[in-house]
Protein backbone atom coordinates (compact mmCIF):
# COMPACT_ATOMS: atom_id res chain seq x y z
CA UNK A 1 -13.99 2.59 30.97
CA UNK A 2 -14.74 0.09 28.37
CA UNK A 3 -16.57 0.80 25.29
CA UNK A 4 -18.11 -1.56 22.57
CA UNK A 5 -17.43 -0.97 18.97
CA UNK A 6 -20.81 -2.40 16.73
CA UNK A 7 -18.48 -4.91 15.50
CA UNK A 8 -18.19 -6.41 19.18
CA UNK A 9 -14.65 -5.11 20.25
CA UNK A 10 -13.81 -3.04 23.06
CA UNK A 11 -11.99 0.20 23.07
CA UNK A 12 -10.65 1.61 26.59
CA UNK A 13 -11.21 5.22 26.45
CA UNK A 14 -9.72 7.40 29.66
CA UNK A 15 -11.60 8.36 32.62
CA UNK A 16 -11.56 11.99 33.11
CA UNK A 17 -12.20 14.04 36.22
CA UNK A 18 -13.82 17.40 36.83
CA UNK A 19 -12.39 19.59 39.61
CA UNK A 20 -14.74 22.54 41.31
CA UNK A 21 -13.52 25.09 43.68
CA UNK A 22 -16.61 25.43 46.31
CA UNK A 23 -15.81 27.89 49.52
CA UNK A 24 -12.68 26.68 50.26
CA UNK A 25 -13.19 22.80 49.09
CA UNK A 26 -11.13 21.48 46.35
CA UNK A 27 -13.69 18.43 44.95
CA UNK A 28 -12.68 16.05 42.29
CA UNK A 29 -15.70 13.96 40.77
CA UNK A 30 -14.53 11.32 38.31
CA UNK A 31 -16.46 9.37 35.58
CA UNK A 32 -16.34 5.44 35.29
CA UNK A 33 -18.24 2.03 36.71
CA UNK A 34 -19.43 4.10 40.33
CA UNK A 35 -18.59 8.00 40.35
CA UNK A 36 -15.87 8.62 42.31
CA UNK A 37 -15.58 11.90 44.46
CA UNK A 38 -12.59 13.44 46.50
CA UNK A 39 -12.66 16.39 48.48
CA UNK A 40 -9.72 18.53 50.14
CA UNK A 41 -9.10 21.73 51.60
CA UNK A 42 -7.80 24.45 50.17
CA UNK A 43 -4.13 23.59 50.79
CA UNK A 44 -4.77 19.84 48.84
CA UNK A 45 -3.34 18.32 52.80
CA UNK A 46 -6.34 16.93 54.17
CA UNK A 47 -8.34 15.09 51.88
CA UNK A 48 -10.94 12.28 51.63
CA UNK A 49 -12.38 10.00 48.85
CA UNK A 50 -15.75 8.43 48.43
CA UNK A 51 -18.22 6.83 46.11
CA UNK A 52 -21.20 8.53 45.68
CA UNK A 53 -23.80 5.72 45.47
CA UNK A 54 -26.60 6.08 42.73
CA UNK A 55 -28.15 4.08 39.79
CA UNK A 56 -27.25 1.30 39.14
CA UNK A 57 -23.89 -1.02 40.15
CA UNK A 58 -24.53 -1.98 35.98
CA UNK A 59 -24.13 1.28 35.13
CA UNK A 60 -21.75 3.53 33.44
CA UNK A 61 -21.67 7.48 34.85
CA UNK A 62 -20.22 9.99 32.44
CA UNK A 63 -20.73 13.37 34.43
CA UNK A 64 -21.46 16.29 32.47
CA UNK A 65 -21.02 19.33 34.37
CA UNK A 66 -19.73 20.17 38.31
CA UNK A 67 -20.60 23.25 39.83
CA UNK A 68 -20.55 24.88 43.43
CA UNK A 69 -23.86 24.78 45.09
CA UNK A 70 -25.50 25.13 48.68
CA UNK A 71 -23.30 26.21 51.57
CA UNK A 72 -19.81 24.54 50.18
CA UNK A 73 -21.99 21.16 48.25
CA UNK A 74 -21.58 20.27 44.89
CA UNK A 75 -24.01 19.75 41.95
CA UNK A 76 -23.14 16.87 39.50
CA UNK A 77 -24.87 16.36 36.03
CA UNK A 78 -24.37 13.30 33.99
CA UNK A 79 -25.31 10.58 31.75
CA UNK A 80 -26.08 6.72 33.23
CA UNK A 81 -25.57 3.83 30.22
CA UNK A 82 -26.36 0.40 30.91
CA UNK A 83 -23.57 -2.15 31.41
CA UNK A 84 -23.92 -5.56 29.42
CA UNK A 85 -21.57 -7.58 27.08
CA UNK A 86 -22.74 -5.71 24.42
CA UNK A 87 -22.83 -1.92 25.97
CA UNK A 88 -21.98 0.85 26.98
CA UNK A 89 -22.18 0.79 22.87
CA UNK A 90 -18.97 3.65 21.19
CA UNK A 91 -21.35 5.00 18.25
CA UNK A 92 -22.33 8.63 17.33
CA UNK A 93 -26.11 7.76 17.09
CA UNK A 94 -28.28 8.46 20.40
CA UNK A 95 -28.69 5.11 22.60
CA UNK A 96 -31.28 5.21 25.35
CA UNK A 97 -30.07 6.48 28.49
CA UNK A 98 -31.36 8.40 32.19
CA UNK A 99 -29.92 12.01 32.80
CA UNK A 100 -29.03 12.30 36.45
CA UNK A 101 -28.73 15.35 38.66
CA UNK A 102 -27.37 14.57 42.20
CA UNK A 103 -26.39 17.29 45.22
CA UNK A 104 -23.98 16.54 47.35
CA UNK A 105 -23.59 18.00 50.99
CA UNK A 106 -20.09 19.30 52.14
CA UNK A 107 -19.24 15.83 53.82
CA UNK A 108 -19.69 13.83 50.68
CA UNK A 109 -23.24 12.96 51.72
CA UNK A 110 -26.06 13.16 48.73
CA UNK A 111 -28.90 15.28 49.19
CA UNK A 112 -30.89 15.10 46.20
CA UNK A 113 -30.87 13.19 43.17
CA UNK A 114 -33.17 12.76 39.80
CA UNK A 115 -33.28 10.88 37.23
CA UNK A 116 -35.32 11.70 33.71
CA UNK A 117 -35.25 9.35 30.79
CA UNK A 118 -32.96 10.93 27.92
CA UNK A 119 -30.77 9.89 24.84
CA UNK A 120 -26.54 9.92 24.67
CA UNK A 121 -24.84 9.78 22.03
CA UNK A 122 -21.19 10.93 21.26
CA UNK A 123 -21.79 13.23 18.53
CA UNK A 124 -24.11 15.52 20.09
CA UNK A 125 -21.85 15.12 23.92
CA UNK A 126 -18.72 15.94 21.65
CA UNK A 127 -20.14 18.91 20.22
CA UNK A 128 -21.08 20.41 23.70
CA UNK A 129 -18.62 23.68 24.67
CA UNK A 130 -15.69 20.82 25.59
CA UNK A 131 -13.90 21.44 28.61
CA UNK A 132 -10.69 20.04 28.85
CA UNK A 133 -12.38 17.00 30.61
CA UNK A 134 -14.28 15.74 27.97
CA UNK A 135 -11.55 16.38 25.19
CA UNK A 136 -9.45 13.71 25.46
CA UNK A 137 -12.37 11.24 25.20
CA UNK A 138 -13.93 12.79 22.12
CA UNK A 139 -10.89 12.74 20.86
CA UNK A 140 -10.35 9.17 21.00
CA UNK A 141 -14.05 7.88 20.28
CA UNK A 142 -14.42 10.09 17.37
CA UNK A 143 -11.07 9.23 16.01
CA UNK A 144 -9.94 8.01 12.66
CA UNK A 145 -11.20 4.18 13.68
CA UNK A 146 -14.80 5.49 14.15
């Protein structure tokens, strides 16, 4: 994903994705422009990808947490920034931003989904316990050019 420094530059930092274990289903949710999903069996032979439509087609999603839930489903927490030529904005100070919480059936199929009004910024989502899938990006965004 593309970032914006204040000074108008763009940094690329990685997309990471967050892998859950659900009753025999291997699911891979990734962040970026849509959030991406793939889902396999046990063995990692059969498997099938998907976007899971919601917000905006303007929006960033930078998922939070993934956890089992519901008969095999998955439960996806996240962040959605606005996309402009001057955002998502790289800065430690809290932008305005929606929190979204979407279910997902076992066939990829969502559920349930809200949305609450909320703040991100990268100093508070760096200092969360950081899972291996949100190192790499702190690491770069809070990194000596910051």
């Amino acid at each position: 994903m593309l970032w914006r420094r204040a000074e108008g530059a763009s940094l690329e930092l990685p997309n990471s994705g967050w892998v859950a274990s659900c009753s025999g289903q291997v699911w891979v949710i990734r962040n970026g422009y849509e959030l991406l999903a793939a889902r396999a069996g046990a063995s990692l032979i059969s498997q099938s990808e998907f976007g899971v439509n919601l917000g905006d087609a303007n929006q960033v999603k930078i998922v939070e947490s993934v956890s089992c839930h519901r008969d095999q489903g998955l439960k996806v927490s996240g962040i959605l920034l606005p996309v402009t030529n001057s955002s998502p904005l790289l800065q430690l100070q809290p932008v305005d931003a929606v929190r979204l919480e979407v279910e997902v059936d076992p066939a990829g199929v969502v559920i349930s989904q809200h949305f609450a009004s909320t703040e991100f910024g990268f100093a508070s989502y760096c200092t969360l316990p950081t899972p291996r899938e949100r190192a790499l990006v702190c690491g770069q965004a809070l990194g000596p050019a910051n």
